[in-house]
Protein backbone atom coordinates (compact mmCIF):
# COMPACT_ATOMS: atom_id res chain seq x y z
CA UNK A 1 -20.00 4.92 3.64
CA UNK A 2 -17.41 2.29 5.22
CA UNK A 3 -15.12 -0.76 3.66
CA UNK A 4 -12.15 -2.24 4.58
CA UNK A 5 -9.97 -1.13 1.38
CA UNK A 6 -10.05 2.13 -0.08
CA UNK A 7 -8.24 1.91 -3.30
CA UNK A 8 -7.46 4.62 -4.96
CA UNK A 9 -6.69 4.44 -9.01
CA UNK A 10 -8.77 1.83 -11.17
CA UNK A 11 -5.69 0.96 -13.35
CA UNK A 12 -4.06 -2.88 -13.40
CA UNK A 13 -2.88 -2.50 -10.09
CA UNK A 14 -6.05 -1.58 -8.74
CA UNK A 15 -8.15 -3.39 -9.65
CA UNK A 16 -6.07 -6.47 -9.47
CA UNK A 17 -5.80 -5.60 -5.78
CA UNK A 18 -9.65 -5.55 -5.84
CA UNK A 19 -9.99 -8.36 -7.31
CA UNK A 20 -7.78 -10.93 -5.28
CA UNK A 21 -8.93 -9.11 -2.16
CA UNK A 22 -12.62 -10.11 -2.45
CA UNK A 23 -11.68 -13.51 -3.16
CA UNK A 24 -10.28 -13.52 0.35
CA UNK A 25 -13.87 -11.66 1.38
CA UNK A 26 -12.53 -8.51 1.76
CA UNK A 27 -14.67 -5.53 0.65
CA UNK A 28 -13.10 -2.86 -1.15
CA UNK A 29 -14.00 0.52 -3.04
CA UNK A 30 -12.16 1.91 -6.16
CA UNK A 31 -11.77 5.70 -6.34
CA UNK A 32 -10.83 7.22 -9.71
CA UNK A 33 -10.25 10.02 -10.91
CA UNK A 34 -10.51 9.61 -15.29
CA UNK A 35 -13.39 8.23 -17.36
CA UNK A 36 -13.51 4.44 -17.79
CA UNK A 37 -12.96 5.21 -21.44
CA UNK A 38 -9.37 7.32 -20.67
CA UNK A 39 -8.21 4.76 -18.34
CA UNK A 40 -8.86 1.92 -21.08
CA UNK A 41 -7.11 4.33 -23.96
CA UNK A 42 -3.85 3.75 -22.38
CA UNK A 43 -1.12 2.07 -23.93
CA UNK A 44 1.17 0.57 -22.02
CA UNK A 45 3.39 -2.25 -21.73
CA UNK A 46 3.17 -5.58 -23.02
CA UNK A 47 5.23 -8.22 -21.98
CA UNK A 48 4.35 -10.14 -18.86
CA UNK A 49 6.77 -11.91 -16.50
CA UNK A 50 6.08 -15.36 -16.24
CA UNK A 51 5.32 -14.44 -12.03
CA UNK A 52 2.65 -11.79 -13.49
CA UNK A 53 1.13 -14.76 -15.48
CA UNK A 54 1.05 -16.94 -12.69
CA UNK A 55 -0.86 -13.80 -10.49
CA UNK A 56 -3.48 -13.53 -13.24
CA UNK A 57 -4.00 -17.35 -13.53
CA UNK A 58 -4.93 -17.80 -9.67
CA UNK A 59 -6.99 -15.54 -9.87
CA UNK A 60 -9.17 -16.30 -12.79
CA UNK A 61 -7.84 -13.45 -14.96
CA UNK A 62 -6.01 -15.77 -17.36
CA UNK A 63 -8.62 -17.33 -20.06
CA UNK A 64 -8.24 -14.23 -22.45
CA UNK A 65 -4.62 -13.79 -21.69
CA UNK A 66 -4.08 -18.15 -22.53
CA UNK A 67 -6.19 -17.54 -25.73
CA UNK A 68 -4.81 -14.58 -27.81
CA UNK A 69 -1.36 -14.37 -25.85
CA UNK A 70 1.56 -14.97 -27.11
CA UNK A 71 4.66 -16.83 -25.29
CA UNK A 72 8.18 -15.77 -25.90
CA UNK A 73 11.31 -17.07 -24.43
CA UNK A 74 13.64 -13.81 -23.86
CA UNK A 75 15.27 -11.02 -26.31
CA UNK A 76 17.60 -10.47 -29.04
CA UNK A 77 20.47 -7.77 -28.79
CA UNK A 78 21.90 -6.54 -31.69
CA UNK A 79 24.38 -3.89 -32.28
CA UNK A 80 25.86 -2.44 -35.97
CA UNK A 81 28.79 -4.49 -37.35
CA UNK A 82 28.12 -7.12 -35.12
CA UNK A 83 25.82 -10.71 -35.34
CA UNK A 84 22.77 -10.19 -32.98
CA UNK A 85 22.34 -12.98 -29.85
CA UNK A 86 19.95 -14.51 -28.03
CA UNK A 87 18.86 -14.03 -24.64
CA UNK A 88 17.24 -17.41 -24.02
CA UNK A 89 15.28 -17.10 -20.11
CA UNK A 90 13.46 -20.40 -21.04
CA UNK A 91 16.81 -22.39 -21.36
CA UNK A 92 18.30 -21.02 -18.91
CA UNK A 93 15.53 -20.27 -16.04
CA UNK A 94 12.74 -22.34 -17.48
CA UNK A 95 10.33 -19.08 -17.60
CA UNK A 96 8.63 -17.87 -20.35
CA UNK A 97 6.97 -14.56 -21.04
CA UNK A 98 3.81 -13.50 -22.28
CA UNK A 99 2.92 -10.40 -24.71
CA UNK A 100 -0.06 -9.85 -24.10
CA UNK A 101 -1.05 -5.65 -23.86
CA UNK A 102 -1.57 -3.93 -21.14
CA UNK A 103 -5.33 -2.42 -22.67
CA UNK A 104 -6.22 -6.11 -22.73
CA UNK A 105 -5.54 -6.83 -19.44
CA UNK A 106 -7.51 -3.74 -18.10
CA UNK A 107 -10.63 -4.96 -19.86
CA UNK A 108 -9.91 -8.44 -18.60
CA UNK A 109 -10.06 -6.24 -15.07
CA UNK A 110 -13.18 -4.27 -15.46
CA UNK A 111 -14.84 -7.02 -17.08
CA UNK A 112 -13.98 -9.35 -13.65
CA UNK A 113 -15.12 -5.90 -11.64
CA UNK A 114 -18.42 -5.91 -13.39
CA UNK A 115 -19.32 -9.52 -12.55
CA UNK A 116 -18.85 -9.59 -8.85
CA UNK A 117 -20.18 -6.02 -9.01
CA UNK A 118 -17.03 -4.07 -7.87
CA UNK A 119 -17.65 -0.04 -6.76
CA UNK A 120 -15.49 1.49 -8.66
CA UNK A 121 -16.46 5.23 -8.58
CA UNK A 122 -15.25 7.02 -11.49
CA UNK A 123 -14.15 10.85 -12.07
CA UNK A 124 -13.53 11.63 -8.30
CA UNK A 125 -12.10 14.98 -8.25
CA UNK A 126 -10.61 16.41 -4.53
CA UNK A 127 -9.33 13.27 -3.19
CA UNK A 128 -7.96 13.56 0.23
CA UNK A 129 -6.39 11.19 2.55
CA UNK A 130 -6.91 11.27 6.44
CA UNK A 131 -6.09 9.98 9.65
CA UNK A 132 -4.00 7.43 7.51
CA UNK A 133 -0.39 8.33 9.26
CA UNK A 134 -0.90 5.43 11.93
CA UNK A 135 -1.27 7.55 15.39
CA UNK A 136 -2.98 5.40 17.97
CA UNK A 137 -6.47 6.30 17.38
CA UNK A 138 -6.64 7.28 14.23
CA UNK A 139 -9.35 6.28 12.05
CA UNK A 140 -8.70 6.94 8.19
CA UNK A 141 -10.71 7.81 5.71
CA UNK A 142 -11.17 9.22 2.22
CA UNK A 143 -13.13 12.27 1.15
CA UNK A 144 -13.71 13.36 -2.56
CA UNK A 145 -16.26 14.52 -4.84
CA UNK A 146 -18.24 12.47 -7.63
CA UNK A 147 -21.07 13.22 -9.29
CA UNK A 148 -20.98 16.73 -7.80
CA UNK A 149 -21.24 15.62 -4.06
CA UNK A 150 -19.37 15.84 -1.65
CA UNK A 151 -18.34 12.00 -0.46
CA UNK A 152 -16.78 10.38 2.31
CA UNK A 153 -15.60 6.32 2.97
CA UNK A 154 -14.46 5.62 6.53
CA UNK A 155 -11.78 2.65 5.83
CA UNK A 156 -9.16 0.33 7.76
CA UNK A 157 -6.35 0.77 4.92
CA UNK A 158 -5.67 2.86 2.35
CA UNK A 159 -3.89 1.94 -1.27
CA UNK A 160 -2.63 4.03 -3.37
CA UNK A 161 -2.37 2.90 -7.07
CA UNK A 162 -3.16 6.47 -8.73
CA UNK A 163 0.35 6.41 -10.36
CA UNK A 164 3.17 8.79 -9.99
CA UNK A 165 1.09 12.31 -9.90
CA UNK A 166 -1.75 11.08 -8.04
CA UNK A 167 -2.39 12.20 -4.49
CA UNK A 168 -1.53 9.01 -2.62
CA UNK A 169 2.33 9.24 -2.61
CA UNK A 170 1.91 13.37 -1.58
CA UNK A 171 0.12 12.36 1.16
CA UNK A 172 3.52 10.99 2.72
CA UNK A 173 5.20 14.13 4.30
CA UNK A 174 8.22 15.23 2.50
CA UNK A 175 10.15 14.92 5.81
CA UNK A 176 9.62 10.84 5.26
CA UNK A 177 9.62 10.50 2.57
CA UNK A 178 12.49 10.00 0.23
CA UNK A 179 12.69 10.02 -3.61
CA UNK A 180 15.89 8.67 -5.75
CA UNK A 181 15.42 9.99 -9.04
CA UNK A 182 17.74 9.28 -12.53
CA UNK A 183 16.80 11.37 -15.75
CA UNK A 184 17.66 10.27 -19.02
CA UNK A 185 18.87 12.33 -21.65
CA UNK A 186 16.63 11.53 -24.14
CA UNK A 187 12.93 9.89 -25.12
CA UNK A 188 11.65 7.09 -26.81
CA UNK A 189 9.42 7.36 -30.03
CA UNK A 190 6.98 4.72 -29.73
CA UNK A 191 4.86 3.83 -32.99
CA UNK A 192 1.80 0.99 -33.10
CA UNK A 193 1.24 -0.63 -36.50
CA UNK A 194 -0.88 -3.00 -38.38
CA UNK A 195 2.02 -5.29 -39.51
CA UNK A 196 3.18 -8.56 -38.74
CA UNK A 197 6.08 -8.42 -35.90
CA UNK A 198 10.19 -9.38 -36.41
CA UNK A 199 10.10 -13.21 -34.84
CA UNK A 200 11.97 -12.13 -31.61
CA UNK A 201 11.76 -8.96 -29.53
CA UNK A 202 14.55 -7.33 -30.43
CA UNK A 203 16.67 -4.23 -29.03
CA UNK A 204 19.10 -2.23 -30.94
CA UNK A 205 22.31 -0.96 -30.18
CA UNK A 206 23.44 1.47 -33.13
CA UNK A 207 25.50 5.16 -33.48
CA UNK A 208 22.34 6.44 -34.89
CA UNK A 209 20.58 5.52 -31.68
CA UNK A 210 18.89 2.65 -29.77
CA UNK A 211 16.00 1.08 -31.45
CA UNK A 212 13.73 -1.63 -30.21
CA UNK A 213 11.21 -4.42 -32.01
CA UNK A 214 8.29 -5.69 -29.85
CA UNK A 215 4.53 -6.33 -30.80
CA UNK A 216 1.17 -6.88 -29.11
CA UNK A 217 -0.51 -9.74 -31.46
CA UNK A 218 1.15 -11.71 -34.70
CA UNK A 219 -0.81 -9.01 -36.96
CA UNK A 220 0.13 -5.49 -34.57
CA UNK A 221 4.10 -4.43 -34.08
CA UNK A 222 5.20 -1.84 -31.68
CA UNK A 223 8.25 -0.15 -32.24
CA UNK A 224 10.42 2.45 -30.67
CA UNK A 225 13.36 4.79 -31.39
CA UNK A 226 15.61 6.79 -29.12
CA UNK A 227 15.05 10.64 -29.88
CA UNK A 228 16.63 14.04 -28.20
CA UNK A 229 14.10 14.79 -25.49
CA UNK A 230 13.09 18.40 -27.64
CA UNK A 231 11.64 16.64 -30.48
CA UNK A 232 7.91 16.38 -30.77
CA UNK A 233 6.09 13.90 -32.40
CA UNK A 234 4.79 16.17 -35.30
CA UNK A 235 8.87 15.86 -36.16
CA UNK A 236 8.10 12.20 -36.81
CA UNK A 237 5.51 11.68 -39.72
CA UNK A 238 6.02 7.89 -40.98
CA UNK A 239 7.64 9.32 -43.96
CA UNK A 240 10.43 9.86 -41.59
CA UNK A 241 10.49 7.29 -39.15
CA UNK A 242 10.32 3.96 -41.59
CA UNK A 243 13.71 4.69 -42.85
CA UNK A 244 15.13 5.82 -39.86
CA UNK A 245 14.14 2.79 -37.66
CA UNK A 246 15.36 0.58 -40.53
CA UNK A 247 18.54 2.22 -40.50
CA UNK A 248 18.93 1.35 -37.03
CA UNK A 249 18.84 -2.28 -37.26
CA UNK A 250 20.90 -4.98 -39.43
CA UNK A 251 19.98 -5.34 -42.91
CA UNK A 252 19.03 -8.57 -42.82
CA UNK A 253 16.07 -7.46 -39.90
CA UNK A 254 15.41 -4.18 -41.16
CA UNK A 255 14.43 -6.67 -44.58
CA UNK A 256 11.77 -8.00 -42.43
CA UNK A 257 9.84 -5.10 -41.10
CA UNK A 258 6.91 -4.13 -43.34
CA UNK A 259 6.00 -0.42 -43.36
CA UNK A 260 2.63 1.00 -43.05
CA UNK A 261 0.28 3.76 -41.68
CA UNK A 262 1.01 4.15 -38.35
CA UNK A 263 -2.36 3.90 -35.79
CA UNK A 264 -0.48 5.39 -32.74
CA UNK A 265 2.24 7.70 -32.01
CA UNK A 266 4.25 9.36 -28.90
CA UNK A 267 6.90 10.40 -27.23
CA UNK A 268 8.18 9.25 -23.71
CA UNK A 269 11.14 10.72 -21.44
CA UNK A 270 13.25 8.29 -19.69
CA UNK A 271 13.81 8.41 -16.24
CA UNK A 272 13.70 6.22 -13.09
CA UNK A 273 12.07 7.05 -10.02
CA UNK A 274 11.79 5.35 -6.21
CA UNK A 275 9.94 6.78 -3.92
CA UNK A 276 10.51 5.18 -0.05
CA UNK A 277 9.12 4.13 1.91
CA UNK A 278 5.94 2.51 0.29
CA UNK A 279 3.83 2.25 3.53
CA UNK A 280 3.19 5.06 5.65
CA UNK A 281 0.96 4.44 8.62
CA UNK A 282 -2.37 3.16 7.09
CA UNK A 283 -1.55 3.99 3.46
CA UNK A 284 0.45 1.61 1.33
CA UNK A 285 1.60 2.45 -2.30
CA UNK A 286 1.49 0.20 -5.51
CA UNK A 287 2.95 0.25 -8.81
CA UNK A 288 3.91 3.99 -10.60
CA UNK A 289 2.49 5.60 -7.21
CA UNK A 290 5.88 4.52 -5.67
CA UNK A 291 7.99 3.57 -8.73
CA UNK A 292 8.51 4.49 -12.51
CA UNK A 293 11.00 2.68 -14.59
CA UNK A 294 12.18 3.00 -17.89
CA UNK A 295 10.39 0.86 -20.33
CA UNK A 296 13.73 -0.78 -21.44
CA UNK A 297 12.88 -4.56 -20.24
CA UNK A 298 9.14 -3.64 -19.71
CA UNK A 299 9.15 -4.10 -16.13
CA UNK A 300 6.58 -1.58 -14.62
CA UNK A 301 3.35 -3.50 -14.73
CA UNK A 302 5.17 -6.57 -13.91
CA UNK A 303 6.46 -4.51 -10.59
CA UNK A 304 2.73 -3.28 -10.00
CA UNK A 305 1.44 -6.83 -10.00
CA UNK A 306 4.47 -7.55 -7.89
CA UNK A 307 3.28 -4.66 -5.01
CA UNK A 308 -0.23 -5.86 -5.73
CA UNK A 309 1.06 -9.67 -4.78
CA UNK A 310 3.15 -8.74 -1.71
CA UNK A 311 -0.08 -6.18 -0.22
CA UNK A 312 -2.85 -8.69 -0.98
CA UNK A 313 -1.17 -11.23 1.08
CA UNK A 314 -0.33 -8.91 3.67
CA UNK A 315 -4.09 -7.95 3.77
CA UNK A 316 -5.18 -11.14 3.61
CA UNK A 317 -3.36 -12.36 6.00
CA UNK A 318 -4.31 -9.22 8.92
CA UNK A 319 -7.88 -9.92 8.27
CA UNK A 320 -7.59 -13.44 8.55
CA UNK A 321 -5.69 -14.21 11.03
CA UNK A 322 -4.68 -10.56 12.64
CA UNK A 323 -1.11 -11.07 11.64
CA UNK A 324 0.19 -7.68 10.86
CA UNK A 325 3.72 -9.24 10.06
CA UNK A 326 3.54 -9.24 6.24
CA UNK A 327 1.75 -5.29 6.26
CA UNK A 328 4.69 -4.43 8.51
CA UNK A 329 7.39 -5.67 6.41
CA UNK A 330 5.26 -4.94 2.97
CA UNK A 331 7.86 -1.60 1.84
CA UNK A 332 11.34 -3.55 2.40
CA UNK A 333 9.48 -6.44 0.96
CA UNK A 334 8.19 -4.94 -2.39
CA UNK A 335 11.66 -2.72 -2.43
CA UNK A 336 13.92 -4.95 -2.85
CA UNK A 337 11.95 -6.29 -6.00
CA UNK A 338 11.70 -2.63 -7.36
CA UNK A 339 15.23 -2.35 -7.18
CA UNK A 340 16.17 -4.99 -8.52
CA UNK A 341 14.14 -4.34 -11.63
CA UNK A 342 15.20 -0.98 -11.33
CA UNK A 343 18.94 -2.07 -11.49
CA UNK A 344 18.40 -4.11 -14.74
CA UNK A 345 16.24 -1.06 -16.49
CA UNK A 346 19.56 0.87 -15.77
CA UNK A 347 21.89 -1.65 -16.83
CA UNK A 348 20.53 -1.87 -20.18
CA UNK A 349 19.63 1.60 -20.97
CA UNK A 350 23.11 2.45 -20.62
CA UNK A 351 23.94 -0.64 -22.56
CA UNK A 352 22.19 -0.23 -25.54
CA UNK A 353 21.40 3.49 -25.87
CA UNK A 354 24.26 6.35 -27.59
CA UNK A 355 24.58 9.41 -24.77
CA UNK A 356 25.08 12.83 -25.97
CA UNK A 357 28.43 13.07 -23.41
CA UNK A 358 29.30 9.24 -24.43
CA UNK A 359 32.89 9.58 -25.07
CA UNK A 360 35.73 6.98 -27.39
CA UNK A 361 36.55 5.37 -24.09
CA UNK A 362 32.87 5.00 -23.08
CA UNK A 363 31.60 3.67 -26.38
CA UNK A 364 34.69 1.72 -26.57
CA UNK A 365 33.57 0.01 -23.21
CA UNK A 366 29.94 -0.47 -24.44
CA UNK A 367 30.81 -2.17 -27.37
CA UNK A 368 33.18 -4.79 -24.93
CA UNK A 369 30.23 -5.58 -22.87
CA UNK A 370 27.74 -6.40 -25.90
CA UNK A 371 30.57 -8.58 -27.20
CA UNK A 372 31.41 -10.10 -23.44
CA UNK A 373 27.43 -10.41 -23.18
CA UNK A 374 27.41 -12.53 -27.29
CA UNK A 375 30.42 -14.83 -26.02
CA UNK A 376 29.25 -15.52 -22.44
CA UNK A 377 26.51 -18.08 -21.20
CA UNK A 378 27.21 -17.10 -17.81
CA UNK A 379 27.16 -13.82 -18.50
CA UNK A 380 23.70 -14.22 -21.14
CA UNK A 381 22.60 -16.45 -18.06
CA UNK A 382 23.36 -13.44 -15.54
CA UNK A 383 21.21 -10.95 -17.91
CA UNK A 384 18.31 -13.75 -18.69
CA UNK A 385 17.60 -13.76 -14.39
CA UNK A 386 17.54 -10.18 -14.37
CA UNK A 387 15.62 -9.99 -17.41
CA UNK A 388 12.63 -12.51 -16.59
CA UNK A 389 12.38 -10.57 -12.72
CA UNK A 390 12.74 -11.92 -9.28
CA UNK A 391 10.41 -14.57 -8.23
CA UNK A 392 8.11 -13.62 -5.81
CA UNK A 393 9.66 -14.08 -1.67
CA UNK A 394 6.97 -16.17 -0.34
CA UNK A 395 8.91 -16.52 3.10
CA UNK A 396 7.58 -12.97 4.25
């Protein structure tokens, strides 16, 4: 078997490659390695830059996402003893955002896959890269198993979307590539319930712990809690958490979030991780292959679609033209947006979350910047760009 694309992982930024590559007629084939039904049980991220927005709308991936969606025009900080503020990206950058979930848009995807009649070859098991390292002469390809046969697709590029632990990023050697890793001490409990949402997305800064407000739809909230990275979810029954996340935020907000059975429940470390570069030879990595962020300003999908952006136009581009300009500069290219969103995740995790080493002077110093952030527009303006993401560099 032979294409032009293997990609490997049928998540969002998979098949969002697949998609806007065979509107510029280039044939693909989707390797992955989970069920259709455990890649649409995931439950990720909501909130869509308005550049991710844009991505889906040019490519016909928007009528869903226009329909149920729901704009929103940046966050609200609050922190105990103090009056919460407004982030406002609309005002100040003209951008809105979207919440609109991140199972949603994977259907939307696999529902745009099944009408043009994308392969997408699910439950491959033994994938293995070769020849992809860019030696003259080298022809790559992909070998695996599915359906209990052994399978091979001869290929001109490689892409790696299978996320952090999948093979494609291990298939760099470890003598080029190089991995900048921060761990957080601590997770976030994430709940999913029935109940109408607080008007804004709102994070909180408190001495009990950092506490957050977002939702999917006007009828389903999502909400999260900063735990010690021992404690299991079984420690959380809703008994437990209702009071606690109220206790996190102002009075006059906790007043407005309705309690009920929760339909979802986990617990996620914290950590950032970069893994350079993203192209190696004939293999090019997109979204949590090369990059996981916190979810503190919900910026990993948005970064996938951003990798997915800057690659598709690269491709595009080599097979239209033979330009290999954009697919040599693709890894400084999608890096510097990674970083950047990297930088901000940072930023306000250590804003807005207590550390178990925090000391007086450190809190004390916290507590100035909230209050710098509540007085400043240039400062709220600073935050707001960082917030909404870099728009996309359409120079390269």
């Amino acid at each position: 078997m032979k294409t032009q694309v293997v990609i490997i992982g049928a998540g969002p930024a998979g098949l969002l490659l697949s998609e806007i590559l065979h509107r510029h007629g280039i044939e693909s084939v989707v390797i992955e390695r989970s069920s259709r039904e455990h890649v649409l049980a995931r439950i990720r991220a909501g909130v869509l830059e308005s550049t991710t927005v844009e991505v889906l709308r040019a490519n016909g991936l928007a009528t869903r996402m226009d329909a149920e969606g729901h704009p929103h025009d940046g966050m609200r900080i609050a922190w105990a003893g103090r009056d919460s503020f407004f982030v406002d990206t609309f005002k100040t950058l003209g951008r809105r955002f979207m919440v609109y979930g991140q199972t949603s848009i994977q259907e939307d995807l696999f529902a745009a896959a099944d009408r043009r009649g994308q392969a997408v070859l699910h439950e491959a098991s033994e994938v293995v890269l070769h020849e992809h390292d860019g030696r003259p002469g080298a022809k790559p390809f992909v070998t695996f198993v599915h359906g209990g046969e052994a399978r091979r697709i001869d290929c001109d590029f490689i892409a790696g979307c299978d996320g952090f632990h999948g093979v494609s990023r291990r298939s760099i050697p470890e003598g080029v590539r190089r991995e900048y890793e921060k761990v957080y001490p601590f997770g976030w409990l994430g709940v999913m319930a029935r109940v109408k949402p607080l008007p804004d997305i709102t994070y909180v800064n408190n001495p009990r712990g950092f506490a957050l407000a977002s939702y999917r739809n006007q009828n389903l909230s999502r909400f999260y809690i900063q735990v010690p990275l021992d404690h299991k979810v079984d420690d959380w029954p809703d008994e437990r958490f209702w009071p606690e996340l109220k206790a996190r935020f102002p009075a006059e907000m906790a007043a407005g979030i309705t309690e009920a059975d929760t339909i979802e429940k986990s617990i996620a470390p914290l950590r950032s991780i970069v893994s350079e570069p993203m192209r190696y030879g004939a293999l090019f990595l997109c979204g949590d292959a090369a990059h996981i962020v916190p979810p503190t300003g919900a910026k990993g999908l948005n970064l996938a679609v951003s990798d997915v952006f800057y690659l598709s136009r690269a491709m595009a581009r080599w097979y239209g033209r033979g330009d290999a300009s954009g697919l040599d500069t693709y890894s400084a290219t999608a890096l510097r947006r990674v970083w950047s969103s990297v930088r901000t995740s940072w930023y306000l995790t250590t804003l807005l979350h207590r550390f178990p080493d925090t000391s007086e002077f450190d809190q004390k110093a916290q507590e100035y910047e909230l209050d710098y952030l509540k007085n400043s527009e240039r400062a709220q303006a600073a935050l707001a760009e960082q917030y909404a993401g870099l728009p996309f560099d359409v120079t390269v």
